[in-house]
C-alpha atoms as a PDB file:
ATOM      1  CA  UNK A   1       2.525   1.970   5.634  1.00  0.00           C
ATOM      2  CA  UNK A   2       2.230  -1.497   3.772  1.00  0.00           C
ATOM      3  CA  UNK A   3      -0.020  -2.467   0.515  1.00  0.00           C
ATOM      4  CA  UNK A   4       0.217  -5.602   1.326  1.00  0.00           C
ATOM      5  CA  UNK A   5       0.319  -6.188   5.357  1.00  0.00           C
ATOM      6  CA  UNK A   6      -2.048  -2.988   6.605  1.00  0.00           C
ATOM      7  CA  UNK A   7      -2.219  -1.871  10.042  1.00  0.00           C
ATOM      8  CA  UNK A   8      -5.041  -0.384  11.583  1.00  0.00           C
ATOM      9  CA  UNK A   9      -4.615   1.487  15.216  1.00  0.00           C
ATOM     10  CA  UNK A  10      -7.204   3.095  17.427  1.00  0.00           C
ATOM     11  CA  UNK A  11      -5.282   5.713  19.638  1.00  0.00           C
ATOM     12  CA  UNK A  12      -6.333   7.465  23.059  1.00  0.00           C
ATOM     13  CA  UNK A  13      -5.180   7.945  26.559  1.00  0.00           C
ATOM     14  CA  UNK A  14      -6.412   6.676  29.582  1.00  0.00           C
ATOM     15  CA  UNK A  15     -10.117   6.684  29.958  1.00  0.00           C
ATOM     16  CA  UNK A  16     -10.726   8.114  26.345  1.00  0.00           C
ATOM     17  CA  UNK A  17     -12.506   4.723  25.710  1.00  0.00           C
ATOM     18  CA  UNK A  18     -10.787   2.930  23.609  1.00  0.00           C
ATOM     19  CA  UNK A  19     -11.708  -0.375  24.392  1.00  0.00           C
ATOM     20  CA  UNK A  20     -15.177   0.369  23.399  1.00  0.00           C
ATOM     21  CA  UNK A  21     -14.022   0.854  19.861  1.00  0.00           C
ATOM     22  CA  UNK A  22     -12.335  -2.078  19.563  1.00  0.00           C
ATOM     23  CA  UNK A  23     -15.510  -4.276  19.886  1.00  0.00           C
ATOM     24  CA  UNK A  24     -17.122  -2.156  16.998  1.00  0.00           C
ATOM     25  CA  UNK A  25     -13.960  -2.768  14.957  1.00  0.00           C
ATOM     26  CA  UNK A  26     -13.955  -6.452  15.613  1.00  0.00           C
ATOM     27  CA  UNK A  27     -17.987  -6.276  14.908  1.00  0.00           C
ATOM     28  CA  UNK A  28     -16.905  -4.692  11.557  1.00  0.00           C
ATOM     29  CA  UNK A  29     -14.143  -7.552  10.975  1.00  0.00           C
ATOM     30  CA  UNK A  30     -16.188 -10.393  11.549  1.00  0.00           C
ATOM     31  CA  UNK A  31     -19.155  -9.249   8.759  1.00  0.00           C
ATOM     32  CA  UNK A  32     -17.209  -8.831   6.206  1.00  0.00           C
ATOM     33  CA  UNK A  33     -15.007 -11.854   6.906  1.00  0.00           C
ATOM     34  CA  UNK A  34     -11.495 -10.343   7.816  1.00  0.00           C
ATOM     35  CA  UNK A  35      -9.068 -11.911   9.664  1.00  0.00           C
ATOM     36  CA  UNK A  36      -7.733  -9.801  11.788  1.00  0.00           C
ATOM     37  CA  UNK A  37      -4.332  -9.726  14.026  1.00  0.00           C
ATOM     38  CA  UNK A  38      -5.217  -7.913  17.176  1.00  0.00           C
ATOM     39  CA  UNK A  39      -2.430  -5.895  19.619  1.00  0.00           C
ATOM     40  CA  UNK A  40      -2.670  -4.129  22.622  1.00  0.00           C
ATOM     41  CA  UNK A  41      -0.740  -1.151  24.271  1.00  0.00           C
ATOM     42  CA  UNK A  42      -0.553  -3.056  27.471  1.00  0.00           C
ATOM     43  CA  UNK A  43       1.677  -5.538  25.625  1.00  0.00           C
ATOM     44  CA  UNK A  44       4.285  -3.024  25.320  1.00  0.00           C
ATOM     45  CA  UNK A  45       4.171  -1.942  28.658  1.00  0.00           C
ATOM     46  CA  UNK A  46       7.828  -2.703  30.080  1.00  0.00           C
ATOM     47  CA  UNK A  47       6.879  -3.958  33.776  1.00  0.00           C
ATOM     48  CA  UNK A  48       4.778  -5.796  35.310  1.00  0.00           C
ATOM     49  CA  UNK A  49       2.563  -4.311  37.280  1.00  0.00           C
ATOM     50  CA  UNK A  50       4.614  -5.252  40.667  1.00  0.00           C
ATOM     51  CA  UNK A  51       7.836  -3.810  39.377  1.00  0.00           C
ATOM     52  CA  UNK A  52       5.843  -1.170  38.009  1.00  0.00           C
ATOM     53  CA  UNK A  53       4.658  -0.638  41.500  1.00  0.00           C
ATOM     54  CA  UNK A  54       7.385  -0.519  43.061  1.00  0.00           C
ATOM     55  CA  UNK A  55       9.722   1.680  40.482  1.00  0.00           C
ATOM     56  CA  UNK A  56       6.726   4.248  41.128  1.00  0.00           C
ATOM     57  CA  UNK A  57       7.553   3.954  45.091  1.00  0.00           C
ATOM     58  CA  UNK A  58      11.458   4.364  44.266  1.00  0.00           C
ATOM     59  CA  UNK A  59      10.946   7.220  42.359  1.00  0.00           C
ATOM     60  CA  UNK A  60       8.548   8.917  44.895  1.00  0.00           C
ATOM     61  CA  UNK A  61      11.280   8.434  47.046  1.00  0.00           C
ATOM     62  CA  UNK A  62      13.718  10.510  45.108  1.00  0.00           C
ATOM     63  CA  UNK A  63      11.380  13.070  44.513  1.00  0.00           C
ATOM     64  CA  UNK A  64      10.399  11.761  40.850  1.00  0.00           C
ATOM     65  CA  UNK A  65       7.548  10.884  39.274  1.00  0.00           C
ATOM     66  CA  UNK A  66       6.886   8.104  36.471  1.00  0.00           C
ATOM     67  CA  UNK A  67       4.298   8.181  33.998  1.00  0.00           C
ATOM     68  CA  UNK A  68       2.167   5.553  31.760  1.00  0.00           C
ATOM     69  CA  UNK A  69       2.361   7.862  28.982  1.00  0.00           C
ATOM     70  CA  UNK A  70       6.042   8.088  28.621  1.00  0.00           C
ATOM     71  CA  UNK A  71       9.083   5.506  27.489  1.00  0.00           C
ATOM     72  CA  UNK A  72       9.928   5.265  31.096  1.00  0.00           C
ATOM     73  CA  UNK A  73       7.086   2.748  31.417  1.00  0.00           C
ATOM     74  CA  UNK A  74       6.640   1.738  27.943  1.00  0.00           C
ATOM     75  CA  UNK A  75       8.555   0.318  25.252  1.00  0.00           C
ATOM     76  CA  UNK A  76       8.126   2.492  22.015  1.00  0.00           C
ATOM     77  CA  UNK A  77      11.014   0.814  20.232  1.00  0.00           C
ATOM     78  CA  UNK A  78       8.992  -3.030  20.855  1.00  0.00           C
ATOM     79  CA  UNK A  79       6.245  -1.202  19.569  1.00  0.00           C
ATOM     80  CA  UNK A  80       7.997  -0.165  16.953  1.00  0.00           C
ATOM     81  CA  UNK A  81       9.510  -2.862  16.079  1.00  0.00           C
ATOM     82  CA  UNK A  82       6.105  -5.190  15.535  1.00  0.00           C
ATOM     83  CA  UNK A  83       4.825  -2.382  13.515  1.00  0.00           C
ATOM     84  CA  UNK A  84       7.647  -2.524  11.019  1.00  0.00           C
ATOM     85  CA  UNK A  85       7.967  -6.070  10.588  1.00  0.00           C
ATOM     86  CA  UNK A  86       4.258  -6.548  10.190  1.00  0.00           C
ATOM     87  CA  UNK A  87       4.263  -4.382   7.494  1.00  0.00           C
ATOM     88  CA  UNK A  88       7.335  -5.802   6.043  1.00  0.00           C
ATOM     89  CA  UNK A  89       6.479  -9.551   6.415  1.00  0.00           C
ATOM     90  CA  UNK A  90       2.904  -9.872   7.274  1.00  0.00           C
ATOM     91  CA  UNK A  91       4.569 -10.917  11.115  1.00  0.00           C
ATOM     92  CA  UNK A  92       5.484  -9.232  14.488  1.00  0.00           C
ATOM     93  CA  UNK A  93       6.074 -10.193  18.551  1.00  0.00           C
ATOM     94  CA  UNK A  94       3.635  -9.018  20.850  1.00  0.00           C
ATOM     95  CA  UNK A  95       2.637 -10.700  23.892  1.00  0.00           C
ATOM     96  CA  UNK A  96      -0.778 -10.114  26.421  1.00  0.00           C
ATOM     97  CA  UNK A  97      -0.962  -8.521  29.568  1.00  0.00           C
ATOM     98  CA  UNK A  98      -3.306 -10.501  32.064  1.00  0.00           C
ATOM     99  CA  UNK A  99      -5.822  -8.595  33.129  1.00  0.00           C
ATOM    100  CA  UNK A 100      -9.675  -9.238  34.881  1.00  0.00           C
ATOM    101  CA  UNK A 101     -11.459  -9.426  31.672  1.00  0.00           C
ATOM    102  CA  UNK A 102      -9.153 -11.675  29.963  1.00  0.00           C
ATOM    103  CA  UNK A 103      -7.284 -13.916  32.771  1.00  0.00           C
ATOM    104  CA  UNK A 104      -9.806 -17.193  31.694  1.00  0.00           C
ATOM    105  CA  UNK A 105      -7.411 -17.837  28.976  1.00  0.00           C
ATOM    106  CA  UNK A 106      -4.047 -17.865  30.746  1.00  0.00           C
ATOM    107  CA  UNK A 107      -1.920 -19.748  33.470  1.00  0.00           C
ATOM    108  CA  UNK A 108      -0.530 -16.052  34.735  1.00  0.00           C
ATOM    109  CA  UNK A 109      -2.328 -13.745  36.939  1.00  0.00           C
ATOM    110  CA  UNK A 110      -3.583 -10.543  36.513  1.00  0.00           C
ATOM    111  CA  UNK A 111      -1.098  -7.718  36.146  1.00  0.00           C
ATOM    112  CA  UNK A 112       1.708  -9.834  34.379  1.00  0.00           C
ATOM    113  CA  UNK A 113       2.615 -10.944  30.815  1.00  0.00           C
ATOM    114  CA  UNK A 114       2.507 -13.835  28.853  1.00  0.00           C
ATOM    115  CA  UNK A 115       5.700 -14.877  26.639  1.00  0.00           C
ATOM    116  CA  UNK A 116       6.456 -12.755  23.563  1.00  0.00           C
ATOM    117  CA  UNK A 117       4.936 -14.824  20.420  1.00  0.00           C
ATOM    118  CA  UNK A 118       4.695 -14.499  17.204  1.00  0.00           C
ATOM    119  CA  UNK A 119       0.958 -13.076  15.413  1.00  0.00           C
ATOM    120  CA  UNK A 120      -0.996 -15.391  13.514  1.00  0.00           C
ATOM    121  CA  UNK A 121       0.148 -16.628  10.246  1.00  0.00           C
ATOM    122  CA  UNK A 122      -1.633 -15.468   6.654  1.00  0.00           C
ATOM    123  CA  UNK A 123      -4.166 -12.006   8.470  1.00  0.00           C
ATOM    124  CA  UNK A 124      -5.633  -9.556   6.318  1.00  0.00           C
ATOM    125  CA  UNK A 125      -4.682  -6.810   8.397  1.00  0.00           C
ATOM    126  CA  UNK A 126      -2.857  -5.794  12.110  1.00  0.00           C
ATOM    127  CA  UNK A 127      -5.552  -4.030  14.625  1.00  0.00           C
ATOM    128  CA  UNK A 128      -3.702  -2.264  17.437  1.00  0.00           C
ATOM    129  CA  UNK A 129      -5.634  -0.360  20.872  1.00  0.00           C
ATOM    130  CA  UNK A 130      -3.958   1.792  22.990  1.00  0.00           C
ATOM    131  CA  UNK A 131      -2.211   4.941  23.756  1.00  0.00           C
ATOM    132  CA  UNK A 132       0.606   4.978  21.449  1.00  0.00           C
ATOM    133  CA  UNK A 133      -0.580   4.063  18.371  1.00  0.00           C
ATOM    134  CA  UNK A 134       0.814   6.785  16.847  1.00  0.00           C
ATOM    135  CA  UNK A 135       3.356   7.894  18.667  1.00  0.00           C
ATOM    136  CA  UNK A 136       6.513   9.997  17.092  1.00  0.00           C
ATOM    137  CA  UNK A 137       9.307  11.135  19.828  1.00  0.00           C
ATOM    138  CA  UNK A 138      12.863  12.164  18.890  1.00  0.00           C
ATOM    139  CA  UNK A 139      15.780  10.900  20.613  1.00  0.00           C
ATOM    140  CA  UNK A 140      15.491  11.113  24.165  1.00  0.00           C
ATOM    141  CA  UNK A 141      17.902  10.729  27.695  1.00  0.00           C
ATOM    142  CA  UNK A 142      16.775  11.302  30.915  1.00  0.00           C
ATOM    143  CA  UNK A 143      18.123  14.526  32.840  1.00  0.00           C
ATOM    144  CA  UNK A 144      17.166  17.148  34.468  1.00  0.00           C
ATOM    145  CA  UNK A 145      17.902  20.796  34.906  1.00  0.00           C
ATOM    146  CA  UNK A 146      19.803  22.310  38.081  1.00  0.00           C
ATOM    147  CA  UNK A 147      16.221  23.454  38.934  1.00  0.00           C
ATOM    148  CA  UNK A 148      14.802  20.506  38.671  1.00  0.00           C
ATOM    149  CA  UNK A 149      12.688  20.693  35.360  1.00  0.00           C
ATOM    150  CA  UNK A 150      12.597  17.736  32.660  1.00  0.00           C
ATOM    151  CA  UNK A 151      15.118  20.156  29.526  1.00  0.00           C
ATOM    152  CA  UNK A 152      12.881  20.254  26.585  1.00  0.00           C
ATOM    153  CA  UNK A 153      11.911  16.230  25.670  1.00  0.00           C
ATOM    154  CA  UNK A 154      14.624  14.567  27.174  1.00  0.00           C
ATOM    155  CA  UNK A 155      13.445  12.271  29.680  1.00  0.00           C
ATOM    156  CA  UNK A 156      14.509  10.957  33.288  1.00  0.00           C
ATOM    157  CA  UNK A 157      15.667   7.203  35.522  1.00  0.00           C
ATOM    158  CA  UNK A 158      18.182   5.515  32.722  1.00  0.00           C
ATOM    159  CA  UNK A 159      16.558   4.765  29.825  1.00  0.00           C
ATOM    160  CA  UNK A 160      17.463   6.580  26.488  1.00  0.00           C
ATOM    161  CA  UNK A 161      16.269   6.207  22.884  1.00  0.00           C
ATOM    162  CA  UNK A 162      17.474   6.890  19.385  1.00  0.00           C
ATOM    163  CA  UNK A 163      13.660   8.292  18.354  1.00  0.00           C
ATOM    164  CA  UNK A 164      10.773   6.428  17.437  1.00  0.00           C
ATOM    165  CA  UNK A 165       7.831   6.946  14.679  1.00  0.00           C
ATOM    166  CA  UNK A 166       5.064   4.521  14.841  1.00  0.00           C
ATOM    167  CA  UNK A 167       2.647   6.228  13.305  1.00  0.00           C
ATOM    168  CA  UNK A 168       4.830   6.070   9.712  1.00  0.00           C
ATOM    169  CA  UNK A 169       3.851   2.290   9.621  1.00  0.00           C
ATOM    170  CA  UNK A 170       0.379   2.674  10.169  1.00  0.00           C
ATOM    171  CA  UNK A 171      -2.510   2.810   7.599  1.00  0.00           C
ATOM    172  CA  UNK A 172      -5.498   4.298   9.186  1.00  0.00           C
ATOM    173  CA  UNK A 173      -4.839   5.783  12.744  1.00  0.00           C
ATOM    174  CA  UNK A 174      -8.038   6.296  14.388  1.00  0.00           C
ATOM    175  CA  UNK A 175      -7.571   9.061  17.345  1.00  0.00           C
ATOM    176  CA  UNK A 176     -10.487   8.943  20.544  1.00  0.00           C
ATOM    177  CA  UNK A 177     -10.112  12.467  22.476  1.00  0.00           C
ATOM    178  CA  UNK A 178     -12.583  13.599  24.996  1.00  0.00           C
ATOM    179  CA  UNK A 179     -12.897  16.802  25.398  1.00  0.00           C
ATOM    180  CA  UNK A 180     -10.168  16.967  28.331  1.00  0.00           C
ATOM    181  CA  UNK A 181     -12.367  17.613  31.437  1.00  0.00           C
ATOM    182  CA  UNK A 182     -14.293  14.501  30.269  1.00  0.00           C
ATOM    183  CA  UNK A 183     -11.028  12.798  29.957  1.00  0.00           C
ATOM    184  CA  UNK A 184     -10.460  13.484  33.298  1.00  0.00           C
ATOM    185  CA  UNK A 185     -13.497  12.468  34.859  1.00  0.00           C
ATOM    186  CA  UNK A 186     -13.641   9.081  33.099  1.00  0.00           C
ATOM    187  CA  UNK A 187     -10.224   8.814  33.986  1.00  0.00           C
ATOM    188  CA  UNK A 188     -10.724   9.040  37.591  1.00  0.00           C
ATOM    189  CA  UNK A 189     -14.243   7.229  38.185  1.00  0.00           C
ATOM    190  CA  UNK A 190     -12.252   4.660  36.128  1.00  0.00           C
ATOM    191  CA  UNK A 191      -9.720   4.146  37.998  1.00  0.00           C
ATOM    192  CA  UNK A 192     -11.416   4.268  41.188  1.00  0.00           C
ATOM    193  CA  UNK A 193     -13.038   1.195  40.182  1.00  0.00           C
ATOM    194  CA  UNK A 194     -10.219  -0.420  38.761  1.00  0.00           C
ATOM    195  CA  UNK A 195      -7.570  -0.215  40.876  1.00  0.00           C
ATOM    196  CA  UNK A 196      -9.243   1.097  44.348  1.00  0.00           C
ATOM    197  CA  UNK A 197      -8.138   4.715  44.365  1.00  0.00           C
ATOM    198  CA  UNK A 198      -8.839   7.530  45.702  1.00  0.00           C
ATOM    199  CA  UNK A 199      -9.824  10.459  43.661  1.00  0.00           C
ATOM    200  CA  UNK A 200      -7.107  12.242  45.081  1.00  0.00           C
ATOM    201  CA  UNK A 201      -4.947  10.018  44.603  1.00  0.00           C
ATOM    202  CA  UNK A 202      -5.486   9.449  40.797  1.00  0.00           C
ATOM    203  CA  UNK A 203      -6.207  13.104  40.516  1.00  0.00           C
ATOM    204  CA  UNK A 204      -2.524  13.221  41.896  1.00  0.00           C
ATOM    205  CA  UNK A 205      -1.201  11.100  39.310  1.00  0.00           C
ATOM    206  CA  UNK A 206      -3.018  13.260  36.739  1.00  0.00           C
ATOM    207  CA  UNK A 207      -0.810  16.436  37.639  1.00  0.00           C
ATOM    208  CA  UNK A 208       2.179  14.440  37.605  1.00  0.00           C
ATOM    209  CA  UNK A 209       1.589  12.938  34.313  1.00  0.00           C
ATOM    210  CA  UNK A 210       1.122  16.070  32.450  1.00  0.00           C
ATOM    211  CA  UNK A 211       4.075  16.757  31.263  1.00  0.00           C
ATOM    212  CA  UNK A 212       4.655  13.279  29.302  1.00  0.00           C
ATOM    213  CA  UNK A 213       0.448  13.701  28.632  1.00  0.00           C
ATOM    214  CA  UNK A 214       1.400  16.959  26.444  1.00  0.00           C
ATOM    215  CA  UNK A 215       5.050  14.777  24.969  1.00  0.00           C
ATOM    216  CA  UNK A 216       3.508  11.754  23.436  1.00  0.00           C
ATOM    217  CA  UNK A 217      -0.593  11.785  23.484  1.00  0.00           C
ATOM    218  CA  UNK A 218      -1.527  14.842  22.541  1.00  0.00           C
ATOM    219  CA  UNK A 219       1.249  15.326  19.172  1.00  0.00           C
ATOM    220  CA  UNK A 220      -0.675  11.789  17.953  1.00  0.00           C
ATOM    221  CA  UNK A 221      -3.728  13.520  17.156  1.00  0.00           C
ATOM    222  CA  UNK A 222      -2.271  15.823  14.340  1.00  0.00           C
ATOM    223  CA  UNK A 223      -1.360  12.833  12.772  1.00  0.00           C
ATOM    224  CA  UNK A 224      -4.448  10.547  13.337  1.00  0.00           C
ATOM    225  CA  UNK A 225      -6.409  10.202  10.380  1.00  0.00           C
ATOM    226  CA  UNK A 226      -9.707  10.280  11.559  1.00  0.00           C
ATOM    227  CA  UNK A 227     -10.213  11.725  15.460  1.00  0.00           C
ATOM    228  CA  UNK A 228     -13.734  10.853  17.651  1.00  0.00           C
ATOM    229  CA  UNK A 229     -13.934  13.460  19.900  1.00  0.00           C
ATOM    230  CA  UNK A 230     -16.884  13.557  22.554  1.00  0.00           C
ATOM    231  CA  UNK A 231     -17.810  16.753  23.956  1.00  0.00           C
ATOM    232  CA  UNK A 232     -20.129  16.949  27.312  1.00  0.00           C
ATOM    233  CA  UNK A 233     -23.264  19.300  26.881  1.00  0.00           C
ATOM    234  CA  UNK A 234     -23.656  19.040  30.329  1.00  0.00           C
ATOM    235  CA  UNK A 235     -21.096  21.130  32.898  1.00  0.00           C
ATOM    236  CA  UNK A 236     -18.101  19.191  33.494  1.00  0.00           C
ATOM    237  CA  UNK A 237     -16.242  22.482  34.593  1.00  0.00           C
ATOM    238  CA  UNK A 238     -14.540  20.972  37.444  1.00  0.00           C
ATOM    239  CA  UNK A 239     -13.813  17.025  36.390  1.00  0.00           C
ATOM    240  CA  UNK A 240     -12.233  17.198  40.136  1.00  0.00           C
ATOM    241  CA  UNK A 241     -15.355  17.876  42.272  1.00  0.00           C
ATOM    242  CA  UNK A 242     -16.659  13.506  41.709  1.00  0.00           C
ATOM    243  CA  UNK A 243     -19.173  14.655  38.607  1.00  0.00           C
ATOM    244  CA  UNK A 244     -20.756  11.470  37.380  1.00  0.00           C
ATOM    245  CA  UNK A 245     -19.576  10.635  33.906  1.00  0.00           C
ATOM    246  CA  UNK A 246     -22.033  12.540  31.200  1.00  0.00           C
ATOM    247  CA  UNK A 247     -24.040   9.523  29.835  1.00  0.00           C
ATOM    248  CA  UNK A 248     -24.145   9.470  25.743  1.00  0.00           C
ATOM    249  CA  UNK A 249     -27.330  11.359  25.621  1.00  0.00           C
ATOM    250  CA  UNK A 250     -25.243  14.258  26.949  1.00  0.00           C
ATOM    251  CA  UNK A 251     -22.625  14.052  24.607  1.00  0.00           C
ATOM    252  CA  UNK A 252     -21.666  14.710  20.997  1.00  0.00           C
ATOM    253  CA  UNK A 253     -19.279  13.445  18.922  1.00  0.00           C
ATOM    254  CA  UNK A 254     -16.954  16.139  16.617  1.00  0.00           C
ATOM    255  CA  UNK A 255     -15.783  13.380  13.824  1.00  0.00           C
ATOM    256  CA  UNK A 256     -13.048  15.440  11.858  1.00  0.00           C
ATOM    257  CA  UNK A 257     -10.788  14.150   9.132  1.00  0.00           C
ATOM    258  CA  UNK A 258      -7.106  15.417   8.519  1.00  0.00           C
ATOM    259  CA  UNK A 259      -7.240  15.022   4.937  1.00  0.00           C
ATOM    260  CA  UNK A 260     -11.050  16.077   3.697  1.00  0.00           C
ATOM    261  CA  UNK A 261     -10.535  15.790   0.236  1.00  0.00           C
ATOM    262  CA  UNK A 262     -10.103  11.880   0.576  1.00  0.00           C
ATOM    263  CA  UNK A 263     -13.663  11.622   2.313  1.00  0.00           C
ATOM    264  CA  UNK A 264     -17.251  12.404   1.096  1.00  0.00           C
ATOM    265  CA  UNK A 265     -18.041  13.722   3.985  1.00  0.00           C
ATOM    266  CA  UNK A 266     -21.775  15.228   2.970  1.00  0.00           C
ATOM    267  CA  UNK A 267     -22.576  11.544   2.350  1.00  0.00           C
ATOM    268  CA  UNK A 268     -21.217  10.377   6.105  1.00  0.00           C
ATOM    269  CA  UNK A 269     -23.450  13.482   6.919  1.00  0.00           C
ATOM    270  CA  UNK A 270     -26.543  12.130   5.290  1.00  0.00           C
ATOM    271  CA  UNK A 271     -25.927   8.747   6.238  1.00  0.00           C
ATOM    272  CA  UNK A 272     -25.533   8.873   9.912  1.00  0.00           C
ATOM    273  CA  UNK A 273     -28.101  10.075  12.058  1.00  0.00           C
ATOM    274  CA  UNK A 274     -28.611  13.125  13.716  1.00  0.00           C
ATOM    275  CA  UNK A 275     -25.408  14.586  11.408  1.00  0.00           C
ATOM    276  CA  UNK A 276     -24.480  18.219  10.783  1.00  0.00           C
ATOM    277  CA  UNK A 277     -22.229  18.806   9.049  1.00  0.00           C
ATOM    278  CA  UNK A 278     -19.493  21.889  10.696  1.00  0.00           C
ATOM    279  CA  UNK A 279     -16.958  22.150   8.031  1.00  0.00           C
ATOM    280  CA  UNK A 280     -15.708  20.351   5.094  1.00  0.00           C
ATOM    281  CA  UNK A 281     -13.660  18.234   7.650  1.00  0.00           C
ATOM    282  CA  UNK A 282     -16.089  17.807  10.346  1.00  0.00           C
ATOM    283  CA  UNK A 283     -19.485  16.508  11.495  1.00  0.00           C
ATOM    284  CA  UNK A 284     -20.686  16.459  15.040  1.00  0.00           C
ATOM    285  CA  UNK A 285     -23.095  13.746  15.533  1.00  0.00           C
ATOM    286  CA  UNK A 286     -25.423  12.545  18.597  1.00  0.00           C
ATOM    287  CA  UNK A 287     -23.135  11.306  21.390  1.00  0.00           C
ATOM    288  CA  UNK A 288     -25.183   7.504  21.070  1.00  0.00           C
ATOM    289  CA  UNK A 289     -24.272   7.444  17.329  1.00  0.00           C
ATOM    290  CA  UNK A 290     -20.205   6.023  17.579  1.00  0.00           C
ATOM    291  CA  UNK A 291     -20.514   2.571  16.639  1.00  0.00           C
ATOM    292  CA  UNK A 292     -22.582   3.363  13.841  1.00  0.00           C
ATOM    293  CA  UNK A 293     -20.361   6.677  12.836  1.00  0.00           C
ATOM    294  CA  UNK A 294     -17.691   4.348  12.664  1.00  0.00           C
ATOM    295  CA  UNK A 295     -19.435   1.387  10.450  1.00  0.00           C
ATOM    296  CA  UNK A 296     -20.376   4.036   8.061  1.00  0.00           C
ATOM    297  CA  UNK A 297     -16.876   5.847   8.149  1.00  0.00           C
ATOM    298  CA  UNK A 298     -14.144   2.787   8.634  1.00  0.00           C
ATOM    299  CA  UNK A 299     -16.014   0.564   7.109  1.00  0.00           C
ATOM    300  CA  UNK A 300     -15.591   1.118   3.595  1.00  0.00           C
ATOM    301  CA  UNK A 301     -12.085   2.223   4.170  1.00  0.00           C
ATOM    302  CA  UNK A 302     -10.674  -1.086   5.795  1.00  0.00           C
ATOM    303  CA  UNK A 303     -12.478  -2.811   2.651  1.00  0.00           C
ATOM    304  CA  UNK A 304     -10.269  -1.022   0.276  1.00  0.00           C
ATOM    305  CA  UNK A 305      -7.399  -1.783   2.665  1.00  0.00           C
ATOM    306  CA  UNK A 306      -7.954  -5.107   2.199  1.00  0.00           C
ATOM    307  CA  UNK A 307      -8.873  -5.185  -1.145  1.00  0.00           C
ATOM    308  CA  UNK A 308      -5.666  -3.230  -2.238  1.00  0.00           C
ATOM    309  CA  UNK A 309      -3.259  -5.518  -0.160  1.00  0.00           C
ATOM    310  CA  UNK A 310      -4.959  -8.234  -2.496  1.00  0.00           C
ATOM    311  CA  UNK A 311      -2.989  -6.917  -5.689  1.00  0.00           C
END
């Protein structure tokens, strides 16, 4: 954590919608004039998405399996890294990766990376999306068992690490968690679209990324400081049988917060719509209600951020 150079992350796996929080946080930014330095997981990815491709077809081959949640396709130490010397210095090295939304502004094509550069000069803040914005994993090699099995954390195909903790360099950590069967349907309906799949197939990839799932998502959310989770109110018993994804009128949001006494949360509560307050460290509000749960909430919080890195 830095006084002076804050970081704020929003973390979440794949299809927890993420993205969708980062326009509110950028809405938030821009009234109350903050410049902001803004990361992305993807930028820490370590392949392209050719090599990607075809390390995923070597491994197959050999009876392996990679994962997007794990270090074998990302770079936790980079990540790392731009954390720590943005909260050091006010600087860090991240670079894009090209994708359809965002291709208009560069010469590469989708799937690959721009150059590593250097974030703006003089921001009020760092504002990082992805999965591992809090991610904490011990030292790590990759071998397995005679059976088979990954041993305990240690990981597989070459790469090893001395441990990682991202989340000690980060201010507020914002955690979005569907409820998991929603996870799992956004997942695949997303990724049917995106990248042509079968539901099968990415219901394949699922199983197969479980394991690193339960290593390096699911430990972030004990150390978020604020977690969105939406919960269906609609059956979503089997995310496998191609459920359409529950709309927001069929959801609700569980907003809890890991350390109650620093929040007023009876006044979030009164404040936002259609809250109820469930404990002292929890609301559930209407499932249409996250961009302004998260004005109310983050709001005032970034403010004093700012304000404090100002002394």
């Amino acid at each position: 954590m830095s006084k002076t150079h804050p970081i704020i992350a929003v973390t979440g796996a794949c299809g927890a919608g993420t993205s969708s929080v980062q326009k509110t946080f950028k809405e938030i930014f821009f009234r109350h004039n903050i410049q902001a330095g803004f990361i992305e997981g993807d930028g820490f990815l370590r392949y392209d998405d050719k090599a990607t491709e075809k390390m995923i077809i070597q491994a197959k081959s050999e009876g392996k399996s990679l994962s997007c949640y794990g270090p074998d396709l990302n770079d936790f130490s980079k990540l790392e890294s731009c954390f720590k010397s943005y909260a050091e210095s006010g600087s860090g090295c991240f670079r894009y990766k090209v994708n359809q939304q965002n291709q208009h502004l560069f010469d590469e094509v989708p799937g690959e990376f721009t150059e590593w550069q250097n974030l703006p000069q003089d921001t009020d803040c760092l504002f990082y999306e992805g999965m591992h914005g809090g991610v904490v994993a011990e030292s790590w090699t990759r071998r397995k068992s005679g059976n088979g099995q990954i041993v305990d954390n240690e990981r597989r195909n070459g790469h090893s690490g001395q441990g990682v903790d991202v989340a000690q360099y980060v201010d507020l950590l914002i955690g979005v968690v569907p409820a998991i069967n929603l996870e799992w349907i956004q997942r695949i309906q997303g990724d049917r679209i995106k990248w042509q799949l079968t539901a099968e197939k990415v219901t394949e990839q699922i199983l197969h990324q479980l394991q690193d799932y339960i290593h390096f998502i699911v430990p972030q959310f004990s150390l978020t400081d604020i977690n969105f989770q939406r919960m269906p109110v609609v059956d979503t018993s089997n995310p496998f049988d191609m459920s359409a994804v529950p709309n927001d009128d069929e959801s609700v949001l569980v907003v809890s917060f890991r350390e109650a006494h620093k929040h007023d949360v009876a006044y979030y509560a009164d404040s936002i719509e259609g809250a109820v307050m469930t404990r002292r460290n929890s609301l559930v509000i209407p499932g249409c209600g996250m961009g302004h749960a998260l004005d109310v909430i983050c709001s005032p919080l970034i403010e004093q951020l700012i304000d404090q890195s100002h002394y």
